[in-house]
Protein backbone atom coordinates (compact mmCIF):
# COMPACT_ATOMS: atom_id res chain seq x y z
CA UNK A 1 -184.27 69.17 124.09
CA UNK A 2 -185.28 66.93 121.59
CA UNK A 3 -184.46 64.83 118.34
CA UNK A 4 -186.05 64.98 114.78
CA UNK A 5 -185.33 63.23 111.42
CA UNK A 6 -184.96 66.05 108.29
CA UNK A 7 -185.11 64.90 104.69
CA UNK A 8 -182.12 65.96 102.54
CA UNK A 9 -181.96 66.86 99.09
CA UNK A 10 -180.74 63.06 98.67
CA UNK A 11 -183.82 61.18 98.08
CA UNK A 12 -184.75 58.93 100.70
CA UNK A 13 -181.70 59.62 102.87
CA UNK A 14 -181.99 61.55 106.22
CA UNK A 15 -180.15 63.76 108.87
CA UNK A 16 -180.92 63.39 112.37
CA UNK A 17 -180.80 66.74 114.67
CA UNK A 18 -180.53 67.42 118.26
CA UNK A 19 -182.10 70.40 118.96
CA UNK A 20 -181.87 72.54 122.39
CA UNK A 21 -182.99 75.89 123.25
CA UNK A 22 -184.57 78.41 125.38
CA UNK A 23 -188.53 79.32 124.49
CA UNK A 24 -191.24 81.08 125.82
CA UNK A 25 -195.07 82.14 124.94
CA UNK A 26 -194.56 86.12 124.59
CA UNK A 27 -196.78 87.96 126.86
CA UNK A 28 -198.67 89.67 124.24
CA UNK A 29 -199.97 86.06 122.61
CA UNK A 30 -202.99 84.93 124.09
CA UNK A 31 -203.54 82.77 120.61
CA UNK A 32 -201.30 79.60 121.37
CA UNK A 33 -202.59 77.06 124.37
CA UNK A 34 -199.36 74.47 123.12
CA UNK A 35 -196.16 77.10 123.57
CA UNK A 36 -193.69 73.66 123.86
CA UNK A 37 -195.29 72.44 120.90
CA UNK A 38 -195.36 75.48 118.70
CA UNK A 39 -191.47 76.11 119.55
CA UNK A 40 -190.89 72.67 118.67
CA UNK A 41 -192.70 72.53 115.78
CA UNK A 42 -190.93 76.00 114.72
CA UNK A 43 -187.77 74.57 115.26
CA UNK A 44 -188.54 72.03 113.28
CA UNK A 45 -189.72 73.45 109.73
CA UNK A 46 -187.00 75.96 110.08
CA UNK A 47 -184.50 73.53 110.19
CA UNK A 48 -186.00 71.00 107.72
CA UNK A 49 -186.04 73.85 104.90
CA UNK A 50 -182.28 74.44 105.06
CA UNK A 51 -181.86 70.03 105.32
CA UNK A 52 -183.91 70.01 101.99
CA UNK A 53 -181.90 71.91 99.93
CA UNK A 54 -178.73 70.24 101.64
CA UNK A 55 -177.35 66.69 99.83
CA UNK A 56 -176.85 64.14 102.70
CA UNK A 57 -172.77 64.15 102.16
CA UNK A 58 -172.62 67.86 102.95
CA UNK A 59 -172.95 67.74 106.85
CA UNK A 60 -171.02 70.27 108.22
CA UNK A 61 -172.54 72.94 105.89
CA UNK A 62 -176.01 71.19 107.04
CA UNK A 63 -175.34 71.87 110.45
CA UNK A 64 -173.66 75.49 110.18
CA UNK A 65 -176.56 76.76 107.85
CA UNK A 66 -179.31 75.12 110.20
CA UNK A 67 -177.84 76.77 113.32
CA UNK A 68 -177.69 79.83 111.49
CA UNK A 69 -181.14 79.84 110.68
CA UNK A 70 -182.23 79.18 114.02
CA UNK A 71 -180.23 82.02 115.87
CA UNK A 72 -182.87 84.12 113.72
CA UNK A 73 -186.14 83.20 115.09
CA UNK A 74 -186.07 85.56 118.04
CA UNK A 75 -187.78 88.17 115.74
CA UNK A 76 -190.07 90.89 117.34
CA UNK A 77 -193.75 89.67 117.00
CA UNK A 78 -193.49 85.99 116.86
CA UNK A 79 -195.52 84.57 119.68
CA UNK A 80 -192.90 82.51 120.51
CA UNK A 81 -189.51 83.95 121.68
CA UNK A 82 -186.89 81.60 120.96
CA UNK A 83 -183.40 82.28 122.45
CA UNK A 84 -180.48 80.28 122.21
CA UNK A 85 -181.42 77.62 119.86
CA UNK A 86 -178.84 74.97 118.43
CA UNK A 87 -178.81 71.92 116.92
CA UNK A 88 -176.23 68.88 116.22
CA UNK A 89 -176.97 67.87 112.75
CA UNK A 90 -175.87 63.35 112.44
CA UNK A 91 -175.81 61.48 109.58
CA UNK A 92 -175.62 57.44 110.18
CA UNK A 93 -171.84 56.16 109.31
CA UNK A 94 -174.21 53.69 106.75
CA UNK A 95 -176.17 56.11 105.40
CA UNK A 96 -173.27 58.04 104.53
CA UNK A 97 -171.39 55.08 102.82
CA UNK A 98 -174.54 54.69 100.76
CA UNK A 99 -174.35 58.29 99.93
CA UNK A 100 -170.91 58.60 98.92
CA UNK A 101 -171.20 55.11 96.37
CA UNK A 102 -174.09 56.90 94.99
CA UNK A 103 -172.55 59.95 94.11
CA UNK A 104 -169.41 58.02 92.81
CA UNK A 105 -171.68 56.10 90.69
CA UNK A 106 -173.54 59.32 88.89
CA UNK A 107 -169.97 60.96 88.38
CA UNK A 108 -169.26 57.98 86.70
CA UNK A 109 -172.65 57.73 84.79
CA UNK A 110 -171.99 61.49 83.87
CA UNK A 111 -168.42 61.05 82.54
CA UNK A 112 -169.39 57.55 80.40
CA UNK A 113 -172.38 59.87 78.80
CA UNK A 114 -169.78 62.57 78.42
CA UNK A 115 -167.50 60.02 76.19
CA UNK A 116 -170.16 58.76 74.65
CA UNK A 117 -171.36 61.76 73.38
CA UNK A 118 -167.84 62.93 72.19
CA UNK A 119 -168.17 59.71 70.39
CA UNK A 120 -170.82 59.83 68.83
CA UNK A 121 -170.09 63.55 67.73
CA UNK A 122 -166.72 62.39 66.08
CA UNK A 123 -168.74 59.84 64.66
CA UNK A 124 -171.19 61.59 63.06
CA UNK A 125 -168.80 64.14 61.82
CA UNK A 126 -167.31 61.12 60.08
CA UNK A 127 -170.00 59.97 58.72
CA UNK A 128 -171.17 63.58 57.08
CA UNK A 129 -167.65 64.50 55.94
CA UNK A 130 -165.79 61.01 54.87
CA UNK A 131 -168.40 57.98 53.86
CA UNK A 132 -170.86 60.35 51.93
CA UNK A 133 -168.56 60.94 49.52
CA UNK A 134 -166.52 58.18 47.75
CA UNK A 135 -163.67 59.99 46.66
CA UNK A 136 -163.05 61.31 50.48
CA UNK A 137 -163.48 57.78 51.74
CA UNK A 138 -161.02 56.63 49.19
CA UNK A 139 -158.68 59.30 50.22
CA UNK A 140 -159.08 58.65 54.10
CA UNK A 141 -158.59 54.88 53.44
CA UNK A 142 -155.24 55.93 51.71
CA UNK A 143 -154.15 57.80 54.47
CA UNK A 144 -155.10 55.26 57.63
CA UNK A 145 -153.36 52.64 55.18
CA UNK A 146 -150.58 54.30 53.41
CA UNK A 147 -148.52 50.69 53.39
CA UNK A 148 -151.65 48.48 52.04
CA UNK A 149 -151.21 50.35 48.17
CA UNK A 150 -152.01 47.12 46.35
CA UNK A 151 -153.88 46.10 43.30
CA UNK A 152 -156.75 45.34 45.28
CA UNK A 153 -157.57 48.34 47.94
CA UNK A 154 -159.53 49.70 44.56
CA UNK A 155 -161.95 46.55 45.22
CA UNK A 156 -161.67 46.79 49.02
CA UNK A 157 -162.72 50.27 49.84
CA UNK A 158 -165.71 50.20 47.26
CA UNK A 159 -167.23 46.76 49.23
CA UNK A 160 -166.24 49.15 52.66
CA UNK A 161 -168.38 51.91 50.74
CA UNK A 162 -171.24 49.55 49.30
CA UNK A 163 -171.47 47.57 53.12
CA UNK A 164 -172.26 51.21 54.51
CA UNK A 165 -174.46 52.24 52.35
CA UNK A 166 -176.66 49.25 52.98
CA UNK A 167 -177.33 50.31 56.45
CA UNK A 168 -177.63 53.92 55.76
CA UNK A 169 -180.67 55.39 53.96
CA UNK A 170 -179.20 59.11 53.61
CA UNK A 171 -176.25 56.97 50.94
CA UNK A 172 -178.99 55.94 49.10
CA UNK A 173 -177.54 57.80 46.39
CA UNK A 174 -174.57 54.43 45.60
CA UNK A 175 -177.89 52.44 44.69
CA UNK A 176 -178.69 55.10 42.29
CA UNK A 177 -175.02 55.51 41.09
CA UNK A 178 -174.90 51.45 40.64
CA UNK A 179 -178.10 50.89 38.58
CA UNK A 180 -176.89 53.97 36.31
CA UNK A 181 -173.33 52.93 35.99
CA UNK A 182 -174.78 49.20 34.70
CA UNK A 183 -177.52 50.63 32.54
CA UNK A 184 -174.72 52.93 30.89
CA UNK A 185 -172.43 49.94 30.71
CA UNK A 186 -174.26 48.44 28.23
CA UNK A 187 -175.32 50.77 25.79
CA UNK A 188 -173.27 52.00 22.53
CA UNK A 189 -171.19 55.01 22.04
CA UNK A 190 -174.48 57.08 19.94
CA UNK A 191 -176.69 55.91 23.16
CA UNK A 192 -174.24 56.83 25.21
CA UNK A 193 -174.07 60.55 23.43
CA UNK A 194 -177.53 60.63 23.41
CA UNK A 195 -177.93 59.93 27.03
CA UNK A 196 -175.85 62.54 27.99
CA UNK A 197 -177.47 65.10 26.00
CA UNK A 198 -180.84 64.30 27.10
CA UNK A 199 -179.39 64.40 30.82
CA UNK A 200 -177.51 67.74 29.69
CA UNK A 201 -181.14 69.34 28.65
CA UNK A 202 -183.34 67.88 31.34
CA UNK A 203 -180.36 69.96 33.95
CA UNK A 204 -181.26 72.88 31.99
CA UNK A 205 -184.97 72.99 32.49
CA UNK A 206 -184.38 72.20 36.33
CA UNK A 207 -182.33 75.57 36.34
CA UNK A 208 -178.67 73.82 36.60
CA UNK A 209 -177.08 75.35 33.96
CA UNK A 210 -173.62 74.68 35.12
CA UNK A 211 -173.80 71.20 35.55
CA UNK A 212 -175.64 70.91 32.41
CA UNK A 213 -172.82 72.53 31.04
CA UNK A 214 -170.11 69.94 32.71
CA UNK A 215 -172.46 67.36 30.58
CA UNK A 216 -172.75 69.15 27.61
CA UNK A 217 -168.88 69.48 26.89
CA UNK A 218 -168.51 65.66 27.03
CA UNK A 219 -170.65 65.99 24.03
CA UNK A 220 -168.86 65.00 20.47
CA UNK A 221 -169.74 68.56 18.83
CA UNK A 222 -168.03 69.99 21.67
CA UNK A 223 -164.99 68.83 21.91
């Protein structure tokens, strides 16, 4: 009989077992001068490969599957016959406790990430689908706010749209729109044809026909 700590699969953390059992040197080993020491030691590793793969909270599966391993060892050919070997797998009430917060703890970690992530997905989905676009943001705003319909949501949702695009590189395309729409502002109606018709031939030689058409019919001659 004797008593050995066994490392779970809980880092740091440790069963204790009891072992007892019958062993002998077979008569056909001459090899092993230690036979007490062997069997223990083979009693040992056996049972400290089933406590590795075991978490510290799982005792009674620790024990059973220990146990179960042992009552094999009386192969043919070992050069120690083992018969009869048991042992009563402990865990320290403390050690336990400790066990138990922990795992409470990572469940918790786990199902924070696990929101998070949802978040973050929702969020991004947001972002792609609603405040790239100005008429969709418009349009959402509308919807969240369908009592705020005043003469000033106009002014509102573009400085929502303008803030966001400030800390966003990929909306980098409202800077564009804002130094366009001012440059355009102040030019006359022939500049202004002009303009369009050089923008309406320049999406023609970058293979955009269709849009270069959109541009085209704004055109005097064409309409």
């Amino acid at each position: 009989m004797f008593t050995e700590r066994l490392a779970s699969s809980t880092r740091g953390l440790y069963f204790t077992a009891r072992f007892e059992g019958v062993w002998r040197l077979r008569v056909s080993s001459r090899r092993q001068s230690q036979p007490d020491q062997a069997a223990r030691s083979l009693l040992t590793c056996t049972a400290a490969n089933v406590a590795a793969r075991t978490p510290i909270t799982h005792l009674s599966t620790a024990q059973a599957e220990i146990n179960a391993s042992l009552g094999r060892l009386g192969a043919p050919g070992a050069e120690i016959a083992v018969h009869d070997a048991s042992a009563t797998v402990t865990v320290e009430p403390e050690t336990l406790r400790q066990a138990r917060h922990h795992e409470q703890l990572v469940r918790e970690q786990e199902l924070a990430d696990a929101t998070q992530e949802r978040e973050l997905r929702r969020l991004q989905r947001f972002r792609d689908t609603v405040l790239t676009d100005p008429g969709a943001a418009m349009s959402y705003w509308f919807m969240q706010h369908p009592d705020q319909l005043d003469e000033g949501v106009y002014d509102k949702i573009t400085h929502l749209i303008t803030k966001i695009s400030e800390h966003d590189p990929s909306m980098s395309w409202l800077h564009v729109a804002r130094i366009l729409d001012a440059f355009i502002r102040d030019l006359d109606v022939a500049d202004k044809q002009a303009l369009l018709k050089l923008l309406s031939d320049e999406m023609v030689r970058f293979g955009n026909k269709r849009m270069a058409d959109e541009v085209a019919s704004h055109l005097p001659e064409n309409q």
